[in-house]
PDB file of N, CA and C in Angstrom:
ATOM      1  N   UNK A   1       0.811  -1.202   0.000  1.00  0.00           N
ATOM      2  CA  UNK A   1       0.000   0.000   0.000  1.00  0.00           C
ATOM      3  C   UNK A   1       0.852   1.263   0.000  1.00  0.00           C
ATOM      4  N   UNK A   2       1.688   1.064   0.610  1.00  0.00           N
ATOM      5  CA  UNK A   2       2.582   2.448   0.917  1.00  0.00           C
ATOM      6  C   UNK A   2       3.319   2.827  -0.415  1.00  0.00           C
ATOM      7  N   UNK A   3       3.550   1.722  -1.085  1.00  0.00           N
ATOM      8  CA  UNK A   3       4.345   1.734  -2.236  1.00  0.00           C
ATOM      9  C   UNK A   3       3.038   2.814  -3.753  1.00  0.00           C
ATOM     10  N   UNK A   4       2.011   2.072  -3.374  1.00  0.00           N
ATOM     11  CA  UNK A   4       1.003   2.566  -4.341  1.00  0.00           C
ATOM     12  C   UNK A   4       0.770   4.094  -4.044  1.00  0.00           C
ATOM     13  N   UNK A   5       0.478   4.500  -2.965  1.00  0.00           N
ATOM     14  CA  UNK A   5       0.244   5.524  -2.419  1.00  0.00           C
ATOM     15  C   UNK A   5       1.761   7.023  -2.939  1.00  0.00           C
ATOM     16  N   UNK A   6       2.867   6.307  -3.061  1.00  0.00           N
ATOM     17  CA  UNK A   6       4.037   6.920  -3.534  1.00  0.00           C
ATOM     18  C   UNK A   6       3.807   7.183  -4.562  1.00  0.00           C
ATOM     19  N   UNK A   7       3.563   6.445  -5.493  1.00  0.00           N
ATOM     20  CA  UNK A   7       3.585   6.419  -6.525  1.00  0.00           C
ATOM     21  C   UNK A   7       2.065   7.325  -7.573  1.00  0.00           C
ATOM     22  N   UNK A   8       1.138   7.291  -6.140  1.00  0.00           N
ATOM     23  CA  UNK A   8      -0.157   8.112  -6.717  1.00  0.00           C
ATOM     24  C   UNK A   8      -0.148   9.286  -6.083  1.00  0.00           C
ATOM     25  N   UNK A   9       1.333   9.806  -5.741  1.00  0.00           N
ATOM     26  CA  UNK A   9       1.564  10.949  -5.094  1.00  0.00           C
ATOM     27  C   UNK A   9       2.337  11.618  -5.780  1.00  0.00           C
ATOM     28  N   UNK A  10       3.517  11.344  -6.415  1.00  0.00           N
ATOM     29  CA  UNK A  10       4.214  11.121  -7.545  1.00  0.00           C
ATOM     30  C   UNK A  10       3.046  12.055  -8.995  1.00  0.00           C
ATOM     31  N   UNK A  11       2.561  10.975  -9.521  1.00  0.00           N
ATOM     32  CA  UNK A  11       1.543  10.854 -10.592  1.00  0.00           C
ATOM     33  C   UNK A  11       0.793  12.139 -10.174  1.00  0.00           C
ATOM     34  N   UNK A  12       0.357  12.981  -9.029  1.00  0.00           N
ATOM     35  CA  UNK A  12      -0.028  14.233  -8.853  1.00  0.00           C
ATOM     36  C   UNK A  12       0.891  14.890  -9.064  1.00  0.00           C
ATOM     37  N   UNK A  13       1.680  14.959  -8.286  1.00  0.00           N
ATOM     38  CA  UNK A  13       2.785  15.778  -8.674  1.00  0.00           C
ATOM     39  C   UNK A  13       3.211  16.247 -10.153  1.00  0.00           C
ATOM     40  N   UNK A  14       3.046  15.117 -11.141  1.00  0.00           N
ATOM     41  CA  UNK A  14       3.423  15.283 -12.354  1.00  0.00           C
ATOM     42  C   UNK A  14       2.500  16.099 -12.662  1.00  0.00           C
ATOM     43  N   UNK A  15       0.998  15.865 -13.019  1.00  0.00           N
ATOM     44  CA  UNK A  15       0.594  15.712 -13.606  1.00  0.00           C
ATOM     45  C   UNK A  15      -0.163  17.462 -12.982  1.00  0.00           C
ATOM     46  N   UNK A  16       0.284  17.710 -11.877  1.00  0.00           N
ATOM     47  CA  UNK A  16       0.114  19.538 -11.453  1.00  0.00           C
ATOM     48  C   UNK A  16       1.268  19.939 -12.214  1.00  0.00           C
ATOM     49  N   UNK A  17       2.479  19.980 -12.182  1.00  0.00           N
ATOM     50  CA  UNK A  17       3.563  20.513 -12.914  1.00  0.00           C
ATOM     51  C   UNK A  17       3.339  20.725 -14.392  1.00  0.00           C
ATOM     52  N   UNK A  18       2.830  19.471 -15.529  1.00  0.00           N
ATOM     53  CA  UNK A  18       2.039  19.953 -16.671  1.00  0.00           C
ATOM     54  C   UNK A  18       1.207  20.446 -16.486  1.00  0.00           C
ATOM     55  N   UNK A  19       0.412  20.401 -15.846  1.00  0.00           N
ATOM     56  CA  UNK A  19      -0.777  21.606 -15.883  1.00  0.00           C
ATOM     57  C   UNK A  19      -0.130  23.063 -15.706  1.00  0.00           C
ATOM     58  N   UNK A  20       0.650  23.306 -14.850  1.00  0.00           N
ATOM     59  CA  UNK A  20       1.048  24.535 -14.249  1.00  0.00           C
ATOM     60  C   UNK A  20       1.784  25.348 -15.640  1.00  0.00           C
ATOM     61  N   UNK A  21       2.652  24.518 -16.499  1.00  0.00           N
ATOM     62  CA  UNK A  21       3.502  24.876 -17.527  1.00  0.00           C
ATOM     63  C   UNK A  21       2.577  25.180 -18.819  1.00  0.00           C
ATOM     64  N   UNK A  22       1.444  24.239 -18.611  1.00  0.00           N
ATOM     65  CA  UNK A  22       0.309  24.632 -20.135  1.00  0.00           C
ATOM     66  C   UNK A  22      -0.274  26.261 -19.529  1.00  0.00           C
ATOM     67  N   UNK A  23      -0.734  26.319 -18.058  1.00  0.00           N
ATOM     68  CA  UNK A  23      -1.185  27.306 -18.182  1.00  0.00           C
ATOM     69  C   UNK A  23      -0.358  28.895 -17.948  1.00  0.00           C
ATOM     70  N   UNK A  24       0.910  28.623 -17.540  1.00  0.00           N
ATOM     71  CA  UNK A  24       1.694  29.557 -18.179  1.00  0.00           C
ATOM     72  C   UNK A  24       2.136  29.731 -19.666  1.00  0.00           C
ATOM     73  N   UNK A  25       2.305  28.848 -20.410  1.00  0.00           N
ATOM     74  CA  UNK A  25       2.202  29.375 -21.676  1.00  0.00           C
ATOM     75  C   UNK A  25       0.704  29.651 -22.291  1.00  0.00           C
ATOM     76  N   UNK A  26       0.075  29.355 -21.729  1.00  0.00           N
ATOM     77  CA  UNK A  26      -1.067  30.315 -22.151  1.00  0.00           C
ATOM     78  C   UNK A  26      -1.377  31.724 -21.755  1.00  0.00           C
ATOM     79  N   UNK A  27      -0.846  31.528 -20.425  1.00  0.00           N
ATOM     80  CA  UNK A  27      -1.163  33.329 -20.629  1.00  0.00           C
ATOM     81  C   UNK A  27       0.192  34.041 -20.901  1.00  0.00           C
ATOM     82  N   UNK A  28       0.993  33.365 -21.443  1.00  0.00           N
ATOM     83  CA  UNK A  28       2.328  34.351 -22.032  1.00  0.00           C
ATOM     84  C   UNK A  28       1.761  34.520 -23.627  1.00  0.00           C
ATOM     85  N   UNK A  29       0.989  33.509 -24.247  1.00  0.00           N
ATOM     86  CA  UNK A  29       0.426  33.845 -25.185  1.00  0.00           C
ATOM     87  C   UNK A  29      -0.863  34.419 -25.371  1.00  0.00           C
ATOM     88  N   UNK A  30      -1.698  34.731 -24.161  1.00  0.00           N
ATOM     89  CA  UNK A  30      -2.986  35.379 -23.995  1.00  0.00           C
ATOM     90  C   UNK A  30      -1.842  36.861 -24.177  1.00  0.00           C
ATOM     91  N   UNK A  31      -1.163  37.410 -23.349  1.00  0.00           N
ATOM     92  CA  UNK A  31      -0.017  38.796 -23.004  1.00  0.00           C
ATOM     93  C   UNK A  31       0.054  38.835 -24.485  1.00  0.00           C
ATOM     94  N   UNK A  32       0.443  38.194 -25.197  1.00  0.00           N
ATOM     95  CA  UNK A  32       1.609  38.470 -26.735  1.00  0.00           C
ATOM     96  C   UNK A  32       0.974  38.696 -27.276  1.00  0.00           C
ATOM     97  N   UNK A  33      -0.648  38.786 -27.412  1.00  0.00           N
ATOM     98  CA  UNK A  33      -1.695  39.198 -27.983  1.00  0.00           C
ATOM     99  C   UNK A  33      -1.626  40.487 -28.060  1.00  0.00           C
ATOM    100  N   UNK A  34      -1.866  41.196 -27.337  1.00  0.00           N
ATOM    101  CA  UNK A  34      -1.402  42.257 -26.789  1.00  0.00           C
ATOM    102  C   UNK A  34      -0.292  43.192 -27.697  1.00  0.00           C
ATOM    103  N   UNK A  35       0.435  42.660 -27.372  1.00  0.00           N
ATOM    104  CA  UNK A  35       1.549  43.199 -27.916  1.00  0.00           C
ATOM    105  C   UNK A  35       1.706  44.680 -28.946  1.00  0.00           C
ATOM    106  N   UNK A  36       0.734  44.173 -30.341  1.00  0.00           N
ATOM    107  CA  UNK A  36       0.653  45.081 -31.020  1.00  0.00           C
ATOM    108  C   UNK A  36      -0.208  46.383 -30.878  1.00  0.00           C
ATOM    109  N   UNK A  37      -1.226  46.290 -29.870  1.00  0.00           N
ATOM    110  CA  UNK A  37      -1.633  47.316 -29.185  1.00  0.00           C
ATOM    111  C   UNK A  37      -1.420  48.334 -28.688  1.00  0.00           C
ATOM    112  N   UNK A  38      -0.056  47.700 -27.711  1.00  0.00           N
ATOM    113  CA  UNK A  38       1.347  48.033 -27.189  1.00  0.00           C
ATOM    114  C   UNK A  38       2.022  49.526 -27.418  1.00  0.00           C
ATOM    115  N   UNK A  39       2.100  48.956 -28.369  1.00  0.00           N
ATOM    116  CA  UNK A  39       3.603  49.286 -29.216  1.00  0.00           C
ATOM    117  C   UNK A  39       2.947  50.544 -30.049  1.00  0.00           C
ATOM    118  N   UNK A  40       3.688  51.243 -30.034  1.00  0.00           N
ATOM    119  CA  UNK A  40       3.797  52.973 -30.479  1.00  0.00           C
ATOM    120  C   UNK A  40       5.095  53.320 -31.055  1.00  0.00           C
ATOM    121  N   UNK A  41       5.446  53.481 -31.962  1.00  0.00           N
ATOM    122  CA  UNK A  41       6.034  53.750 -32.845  1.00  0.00           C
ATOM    123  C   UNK A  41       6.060  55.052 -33.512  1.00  0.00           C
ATOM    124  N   UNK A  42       5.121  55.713 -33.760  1.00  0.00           N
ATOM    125  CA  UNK A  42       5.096  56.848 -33.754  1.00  0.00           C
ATOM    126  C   UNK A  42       3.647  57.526 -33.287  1.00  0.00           C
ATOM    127  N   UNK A  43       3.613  58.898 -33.561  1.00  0.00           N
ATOM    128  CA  UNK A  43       2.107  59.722 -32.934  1.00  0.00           C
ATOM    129  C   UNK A  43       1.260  59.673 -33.621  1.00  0.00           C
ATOM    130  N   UNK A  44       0.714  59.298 -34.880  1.00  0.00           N
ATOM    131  CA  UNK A  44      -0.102  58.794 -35.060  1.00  0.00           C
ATOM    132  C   UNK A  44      -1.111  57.448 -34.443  1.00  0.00           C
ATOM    133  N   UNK A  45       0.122  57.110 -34.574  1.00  0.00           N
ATOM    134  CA  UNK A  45      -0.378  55.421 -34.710  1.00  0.00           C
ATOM    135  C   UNK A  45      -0.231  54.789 -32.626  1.00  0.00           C
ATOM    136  N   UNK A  46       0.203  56.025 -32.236  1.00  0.00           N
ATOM    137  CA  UNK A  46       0.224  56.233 -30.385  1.00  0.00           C
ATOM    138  C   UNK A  46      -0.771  56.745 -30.507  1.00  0.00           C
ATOM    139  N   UNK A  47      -1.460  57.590 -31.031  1.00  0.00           N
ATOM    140  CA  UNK A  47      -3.342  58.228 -30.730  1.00  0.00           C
ATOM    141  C   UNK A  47      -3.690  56.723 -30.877  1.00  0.00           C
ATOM    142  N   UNK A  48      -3.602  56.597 -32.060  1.00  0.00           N
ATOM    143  CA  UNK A  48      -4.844  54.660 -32.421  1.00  0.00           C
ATOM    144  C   UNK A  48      -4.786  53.972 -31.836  1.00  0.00           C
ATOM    145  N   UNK A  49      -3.319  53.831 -31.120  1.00  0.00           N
ATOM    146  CA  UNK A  49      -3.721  52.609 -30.239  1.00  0.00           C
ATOM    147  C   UNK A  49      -4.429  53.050 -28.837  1.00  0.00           C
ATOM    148  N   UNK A  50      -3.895  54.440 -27.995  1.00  0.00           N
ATOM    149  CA  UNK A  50      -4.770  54.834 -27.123  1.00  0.00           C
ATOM    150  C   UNK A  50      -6.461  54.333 -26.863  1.00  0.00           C
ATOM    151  N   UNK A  51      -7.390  55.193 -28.365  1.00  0.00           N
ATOM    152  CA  UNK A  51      -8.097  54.935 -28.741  1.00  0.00           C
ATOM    153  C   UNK A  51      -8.791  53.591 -28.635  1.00  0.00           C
ATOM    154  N   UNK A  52      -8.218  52.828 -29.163  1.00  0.00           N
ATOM    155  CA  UNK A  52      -8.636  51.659 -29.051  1.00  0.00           C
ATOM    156  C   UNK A  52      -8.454  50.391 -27.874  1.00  0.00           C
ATOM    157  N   UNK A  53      -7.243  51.020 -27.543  1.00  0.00           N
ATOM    158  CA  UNK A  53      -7.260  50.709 -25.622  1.00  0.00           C
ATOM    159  C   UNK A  53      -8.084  51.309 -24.986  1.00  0.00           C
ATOM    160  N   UNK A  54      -8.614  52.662 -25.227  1.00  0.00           N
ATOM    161  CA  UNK A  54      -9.779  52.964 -24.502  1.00  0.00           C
ATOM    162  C   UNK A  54     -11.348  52.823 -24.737  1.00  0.00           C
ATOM    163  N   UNK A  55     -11.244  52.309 -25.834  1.00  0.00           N
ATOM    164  CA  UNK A  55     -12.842  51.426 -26.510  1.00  0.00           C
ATOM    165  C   UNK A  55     -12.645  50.024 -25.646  1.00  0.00           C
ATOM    166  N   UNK A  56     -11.467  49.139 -25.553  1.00  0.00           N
ATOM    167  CA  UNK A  56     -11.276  47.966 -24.908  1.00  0.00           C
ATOM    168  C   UNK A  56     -11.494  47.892 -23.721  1.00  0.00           C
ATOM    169  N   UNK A  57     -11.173  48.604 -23.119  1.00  0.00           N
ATOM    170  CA  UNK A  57     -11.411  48.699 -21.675  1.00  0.00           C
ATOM    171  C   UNK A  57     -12.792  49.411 -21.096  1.00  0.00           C
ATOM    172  N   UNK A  58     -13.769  50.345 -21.645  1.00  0.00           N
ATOM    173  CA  UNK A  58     -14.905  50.977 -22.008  1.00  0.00           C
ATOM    174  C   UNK A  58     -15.603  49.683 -22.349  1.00  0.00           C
ATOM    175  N   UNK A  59     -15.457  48.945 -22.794  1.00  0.00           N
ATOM    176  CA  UNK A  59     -16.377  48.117 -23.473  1.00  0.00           C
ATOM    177  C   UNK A  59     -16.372  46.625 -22.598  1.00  0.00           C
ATOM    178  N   UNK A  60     -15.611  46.629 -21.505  1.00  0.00           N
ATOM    179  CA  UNK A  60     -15.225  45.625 -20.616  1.00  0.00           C
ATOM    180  C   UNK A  60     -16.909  45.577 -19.797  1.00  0.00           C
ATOM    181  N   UNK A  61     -16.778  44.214 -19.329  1.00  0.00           N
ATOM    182  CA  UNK A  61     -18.215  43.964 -18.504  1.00  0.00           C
ATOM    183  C   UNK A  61     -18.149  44.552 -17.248  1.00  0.00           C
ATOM    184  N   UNK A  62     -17.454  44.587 -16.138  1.00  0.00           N
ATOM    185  CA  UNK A  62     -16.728  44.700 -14.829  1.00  0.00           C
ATOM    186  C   UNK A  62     -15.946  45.996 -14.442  1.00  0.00           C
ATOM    187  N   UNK A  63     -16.341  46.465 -13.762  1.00  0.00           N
ATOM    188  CA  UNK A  63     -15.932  47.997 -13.149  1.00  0.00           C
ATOM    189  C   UNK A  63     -14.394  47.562 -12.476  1.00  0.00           C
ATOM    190  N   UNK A  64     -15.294  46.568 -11.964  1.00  0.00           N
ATOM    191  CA  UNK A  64     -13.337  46.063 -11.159  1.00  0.00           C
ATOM    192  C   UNK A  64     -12.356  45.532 -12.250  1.00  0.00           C
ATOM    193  N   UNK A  65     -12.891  44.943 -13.117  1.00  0.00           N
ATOM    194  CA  UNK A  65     -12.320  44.135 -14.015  1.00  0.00           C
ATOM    195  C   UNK A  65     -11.305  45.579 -15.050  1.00  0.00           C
ATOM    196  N   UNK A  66     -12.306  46.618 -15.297  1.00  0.00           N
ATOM    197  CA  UNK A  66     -11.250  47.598 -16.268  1.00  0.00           C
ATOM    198  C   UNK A  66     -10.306  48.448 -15.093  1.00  0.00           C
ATOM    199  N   UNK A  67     -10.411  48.473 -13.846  1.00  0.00           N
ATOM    200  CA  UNK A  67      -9.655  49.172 -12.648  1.00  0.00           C
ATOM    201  C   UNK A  67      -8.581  48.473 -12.890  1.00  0.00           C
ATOM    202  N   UNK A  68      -8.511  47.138 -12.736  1.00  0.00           N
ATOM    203  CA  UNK A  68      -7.686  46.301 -12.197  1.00  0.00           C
ATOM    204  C   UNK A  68      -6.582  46.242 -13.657  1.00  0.00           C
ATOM    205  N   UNK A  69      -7.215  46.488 -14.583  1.00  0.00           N
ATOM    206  CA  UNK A  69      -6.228  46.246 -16.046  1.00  0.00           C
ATOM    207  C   UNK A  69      -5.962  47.558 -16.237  1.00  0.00           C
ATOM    208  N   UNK A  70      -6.984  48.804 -15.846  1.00  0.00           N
ATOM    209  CA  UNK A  70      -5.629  50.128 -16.225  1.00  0.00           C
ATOM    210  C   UNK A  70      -4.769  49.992 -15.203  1.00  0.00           C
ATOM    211  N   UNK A  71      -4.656  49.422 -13.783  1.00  0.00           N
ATOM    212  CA  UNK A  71      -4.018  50.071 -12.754  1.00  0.00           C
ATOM    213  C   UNK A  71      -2.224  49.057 -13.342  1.00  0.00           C
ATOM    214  N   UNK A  72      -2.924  47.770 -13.835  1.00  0.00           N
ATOM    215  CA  UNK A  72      -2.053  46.708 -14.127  1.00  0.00           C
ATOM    216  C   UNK A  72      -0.805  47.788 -15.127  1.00  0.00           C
ATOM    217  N   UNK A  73      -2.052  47.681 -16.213  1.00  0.00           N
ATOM    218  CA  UNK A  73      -0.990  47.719 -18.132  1.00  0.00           C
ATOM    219  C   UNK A  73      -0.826  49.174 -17.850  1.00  0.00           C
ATOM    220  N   UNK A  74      -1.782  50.112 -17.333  1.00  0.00           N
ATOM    221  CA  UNK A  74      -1.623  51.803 -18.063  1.00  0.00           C
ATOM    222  C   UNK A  74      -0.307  52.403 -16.926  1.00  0.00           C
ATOM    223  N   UNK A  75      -0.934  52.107 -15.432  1.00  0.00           N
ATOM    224  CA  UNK A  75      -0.147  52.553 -14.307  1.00  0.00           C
ATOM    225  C   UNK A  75       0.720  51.923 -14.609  1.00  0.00           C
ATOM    226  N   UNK A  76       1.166  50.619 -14.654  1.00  0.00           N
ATOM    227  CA  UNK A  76       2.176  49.518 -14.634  1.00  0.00           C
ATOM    228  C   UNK A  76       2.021  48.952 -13.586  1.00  0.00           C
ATOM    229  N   UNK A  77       1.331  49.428 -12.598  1.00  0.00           N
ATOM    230  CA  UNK A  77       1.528  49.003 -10.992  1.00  0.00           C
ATOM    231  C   UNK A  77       1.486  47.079 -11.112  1.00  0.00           C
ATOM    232  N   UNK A  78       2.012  46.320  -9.911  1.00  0.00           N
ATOM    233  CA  UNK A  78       2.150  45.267  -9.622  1.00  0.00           C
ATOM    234  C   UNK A  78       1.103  44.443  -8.732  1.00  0.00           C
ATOM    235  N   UNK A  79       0.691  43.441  -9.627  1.00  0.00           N
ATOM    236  CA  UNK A  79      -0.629  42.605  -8.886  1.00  0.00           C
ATOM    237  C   UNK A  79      -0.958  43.062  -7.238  1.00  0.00           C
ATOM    238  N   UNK A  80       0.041  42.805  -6.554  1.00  0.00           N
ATOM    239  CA  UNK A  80       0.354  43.127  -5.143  1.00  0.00           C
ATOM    240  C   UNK A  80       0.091  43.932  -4.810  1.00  0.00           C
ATOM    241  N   UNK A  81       0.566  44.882  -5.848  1.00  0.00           N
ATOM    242  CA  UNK A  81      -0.086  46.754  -4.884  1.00  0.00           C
ATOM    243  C   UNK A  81      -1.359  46.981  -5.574  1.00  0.00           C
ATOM    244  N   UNK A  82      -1.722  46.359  -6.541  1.00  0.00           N
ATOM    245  CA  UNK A  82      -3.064  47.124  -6.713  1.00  0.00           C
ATOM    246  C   UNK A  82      -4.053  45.966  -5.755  1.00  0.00           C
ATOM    247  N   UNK A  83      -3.915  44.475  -5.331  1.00  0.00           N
ATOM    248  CA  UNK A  83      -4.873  43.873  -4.166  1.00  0.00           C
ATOM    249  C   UNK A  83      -4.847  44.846  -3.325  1.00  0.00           C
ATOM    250  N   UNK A  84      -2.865  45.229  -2.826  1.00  0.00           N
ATOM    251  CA  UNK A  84      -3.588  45.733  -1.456  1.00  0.00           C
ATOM    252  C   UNK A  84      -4.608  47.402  -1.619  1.00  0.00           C
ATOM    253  N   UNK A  85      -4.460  48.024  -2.703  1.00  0.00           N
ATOM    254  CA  UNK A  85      -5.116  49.078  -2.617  1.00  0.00           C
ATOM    255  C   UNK A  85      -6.724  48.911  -2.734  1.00  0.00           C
ATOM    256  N   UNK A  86      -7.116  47.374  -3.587  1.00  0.00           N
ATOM    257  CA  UNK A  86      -8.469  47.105  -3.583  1.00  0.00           C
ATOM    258  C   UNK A  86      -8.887  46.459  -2.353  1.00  0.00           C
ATOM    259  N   UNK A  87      -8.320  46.147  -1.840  1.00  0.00           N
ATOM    260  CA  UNK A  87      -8.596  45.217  -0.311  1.00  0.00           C
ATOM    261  C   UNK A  87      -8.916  43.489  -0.604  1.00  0.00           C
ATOM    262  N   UNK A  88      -7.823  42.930  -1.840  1.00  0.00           N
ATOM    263  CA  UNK A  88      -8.609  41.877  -2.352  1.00  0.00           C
ATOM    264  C   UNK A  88      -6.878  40.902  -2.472  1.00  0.00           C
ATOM    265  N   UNK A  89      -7.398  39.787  -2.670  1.00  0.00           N
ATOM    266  CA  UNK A  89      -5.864  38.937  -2.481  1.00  0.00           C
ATOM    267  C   UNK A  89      -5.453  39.169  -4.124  1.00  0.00           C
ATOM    268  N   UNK A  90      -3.798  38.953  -3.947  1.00  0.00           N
ATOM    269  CA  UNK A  90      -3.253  38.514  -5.262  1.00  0.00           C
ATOM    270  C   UNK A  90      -3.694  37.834  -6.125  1.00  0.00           C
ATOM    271  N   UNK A  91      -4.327  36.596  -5.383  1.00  0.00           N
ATOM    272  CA  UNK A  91      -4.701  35.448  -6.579  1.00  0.00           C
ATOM    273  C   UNK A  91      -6.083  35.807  -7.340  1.00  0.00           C
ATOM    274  N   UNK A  92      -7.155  37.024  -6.309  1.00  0.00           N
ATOM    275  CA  UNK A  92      -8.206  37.384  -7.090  1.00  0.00           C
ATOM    276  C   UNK A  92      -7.914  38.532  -8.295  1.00  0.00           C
ATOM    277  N   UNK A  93      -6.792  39.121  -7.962  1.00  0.00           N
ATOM    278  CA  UNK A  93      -6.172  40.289  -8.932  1.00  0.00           C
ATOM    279  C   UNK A  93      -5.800  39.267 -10.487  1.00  0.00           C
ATOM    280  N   UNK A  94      -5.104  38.312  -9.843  1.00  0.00           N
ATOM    281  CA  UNK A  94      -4.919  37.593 -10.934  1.00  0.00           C
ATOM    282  C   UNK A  94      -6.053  37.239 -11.552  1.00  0.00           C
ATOM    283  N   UNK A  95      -6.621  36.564 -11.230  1.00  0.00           N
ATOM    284  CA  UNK A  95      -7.769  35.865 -11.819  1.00  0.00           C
ATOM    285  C   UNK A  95      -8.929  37.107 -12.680  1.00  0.00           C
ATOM    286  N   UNK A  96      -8.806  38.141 -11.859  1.00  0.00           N
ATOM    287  CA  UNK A  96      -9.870  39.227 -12.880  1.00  0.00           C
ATOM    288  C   UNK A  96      -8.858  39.566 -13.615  1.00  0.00           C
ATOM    289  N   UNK A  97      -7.305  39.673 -13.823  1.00  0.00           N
ATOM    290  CA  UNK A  97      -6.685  40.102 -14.990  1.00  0.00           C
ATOM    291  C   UNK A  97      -6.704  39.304 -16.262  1.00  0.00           C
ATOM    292  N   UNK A  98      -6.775  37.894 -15.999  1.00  0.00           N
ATOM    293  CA  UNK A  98      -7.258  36.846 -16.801  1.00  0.00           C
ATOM    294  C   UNK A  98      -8.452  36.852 -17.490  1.00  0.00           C
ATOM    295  N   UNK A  99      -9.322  36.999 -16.818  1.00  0.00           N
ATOM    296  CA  UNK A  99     -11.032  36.853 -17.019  1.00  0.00           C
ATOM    297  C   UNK A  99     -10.778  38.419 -17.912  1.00  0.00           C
ATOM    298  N   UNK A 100     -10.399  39.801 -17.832  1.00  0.00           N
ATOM    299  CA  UNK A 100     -10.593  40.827 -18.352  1.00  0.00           C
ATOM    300  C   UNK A 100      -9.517  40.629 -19.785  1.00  0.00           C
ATOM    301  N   UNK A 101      -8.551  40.272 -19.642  1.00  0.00           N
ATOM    302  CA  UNK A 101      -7.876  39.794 -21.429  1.00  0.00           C
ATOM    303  C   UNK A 101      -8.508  39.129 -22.094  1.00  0.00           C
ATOM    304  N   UNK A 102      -8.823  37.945 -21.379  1.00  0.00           N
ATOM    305  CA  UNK A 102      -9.696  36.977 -22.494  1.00  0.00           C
ATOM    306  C   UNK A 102     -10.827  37.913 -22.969  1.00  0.00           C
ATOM    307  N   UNK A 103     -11.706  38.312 -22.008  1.00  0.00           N
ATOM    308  CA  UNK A 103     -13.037  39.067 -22.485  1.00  0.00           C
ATOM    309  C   UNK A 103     -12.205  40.054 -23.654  1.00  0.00           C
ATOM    310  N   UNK A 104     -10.977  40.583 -23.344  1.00  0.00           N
ATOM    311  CA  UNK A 104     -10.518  41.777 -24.531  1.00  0.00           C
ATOM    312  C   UNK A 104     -10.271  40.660 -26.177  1.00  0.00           C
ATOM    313  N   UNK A 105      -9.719  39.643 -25.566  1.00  0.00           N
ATOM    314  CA  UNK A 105      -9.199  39.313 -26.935  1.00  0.00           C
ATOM    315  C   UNK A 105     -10.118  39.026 -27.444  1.00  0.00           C
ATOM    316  N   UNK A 106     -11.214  38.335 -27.223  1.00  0.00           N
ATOM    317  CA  UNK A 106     -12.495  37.863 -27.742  1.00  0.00           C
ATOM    318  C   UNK A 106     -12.938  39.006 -28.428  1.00  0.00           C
ATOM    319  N   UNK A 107     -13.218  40.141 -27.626  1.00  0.00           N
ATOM    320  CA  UNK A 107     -14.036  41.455 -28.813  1.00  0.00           C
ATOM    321  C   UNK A 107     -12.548  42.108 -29.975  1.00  0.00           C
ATOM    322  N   UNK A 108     -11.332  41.973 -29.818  1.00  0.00           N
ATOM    323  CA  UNK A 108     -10.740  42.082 -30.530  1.00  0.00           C
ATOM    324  C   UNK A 108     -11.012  40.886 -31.638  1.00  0.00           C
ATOM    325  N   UNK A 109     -10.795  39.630 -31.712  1.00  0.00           N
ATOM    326  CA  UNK A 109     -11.112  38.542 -32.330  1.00  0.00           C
ATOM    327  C   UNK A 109     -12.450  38.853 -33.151  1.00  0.00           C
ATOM    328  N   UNK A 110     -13.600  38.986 -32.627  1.00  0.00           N
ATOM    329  CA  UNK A 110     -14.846  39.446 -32.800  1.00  0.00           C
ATOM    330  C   UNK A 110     -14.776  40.552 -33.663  1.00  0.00           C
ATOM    331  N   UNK A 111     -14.274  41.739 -33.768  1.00  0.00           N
ATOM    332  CA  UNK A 111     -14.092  42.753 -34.487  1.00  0.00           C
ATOM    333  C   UNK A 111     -13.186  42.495 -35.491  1.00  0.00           C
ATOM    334  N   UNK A 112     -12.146  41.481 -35.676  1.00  0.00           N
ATOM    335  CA  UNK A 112     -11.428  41.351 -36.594  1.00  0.00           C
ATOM    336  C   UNK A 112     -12.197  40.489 -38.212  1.00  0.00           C
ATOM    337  N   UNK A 113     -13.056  39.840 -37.106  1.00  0.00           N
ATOM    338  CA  UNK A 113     -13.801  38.684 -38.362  1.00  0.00           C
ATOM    339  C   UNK A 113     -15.049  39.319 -38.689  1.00  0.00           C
TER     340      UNK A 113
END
């Protein structure tokens, strides 16, 4: 028994570690989405993307959800300081920064097709 029990302790172990690695490359590729949004290159094309970062976030479902992504991407501020300024843990900061990209990429996606 003890032997089985190792071994189905083991087999968690693994099998959290792939999970943990799929869902970091997903949100390094949910982020890279992003990217071209980003990026300003010159003043033109720094108004357009403004613009359209501010239709994205305007157009978000969640009051907390667009707080939490200007305080993130616009301020730069760090998961950590914007919980403690909302009174809410890290892992919920995380989780509405997640839930608020996907909702962005989707109406980006949506508007593209």
């Amino acid at each position: 028994m003890a032997l089985l029990d190792y071994y189905r302790t083991e087999l968690k172990r693994m099998a959290w570690r792939i999970h943990y690695h799929v869902k970091k490359e997903q949100n390094a590729e949910l982020l890279s989405n992003f990217e071209p949004i980003m990026a300003c290159p010159g003043f033109s094309q720094d108004s357009d993307n403004r613009l359209i970062l501010r239709q994205l976030l305007n157009s978000l479902s969640s009051e907390i959800g667009k707080e939490i992504i200007y305080q993130l991407y616009i301020l730069g501020k760090k998961e950590r300081d914007v919980a403690a300024e909302l009174q809410m843990t890290q892992q919920a900061v995380n989780r509405w920064k997640n839930k608020m990209l996907k909702e962005m990429k989707q109406k980006i996606e949506k508007s593209n097709s």
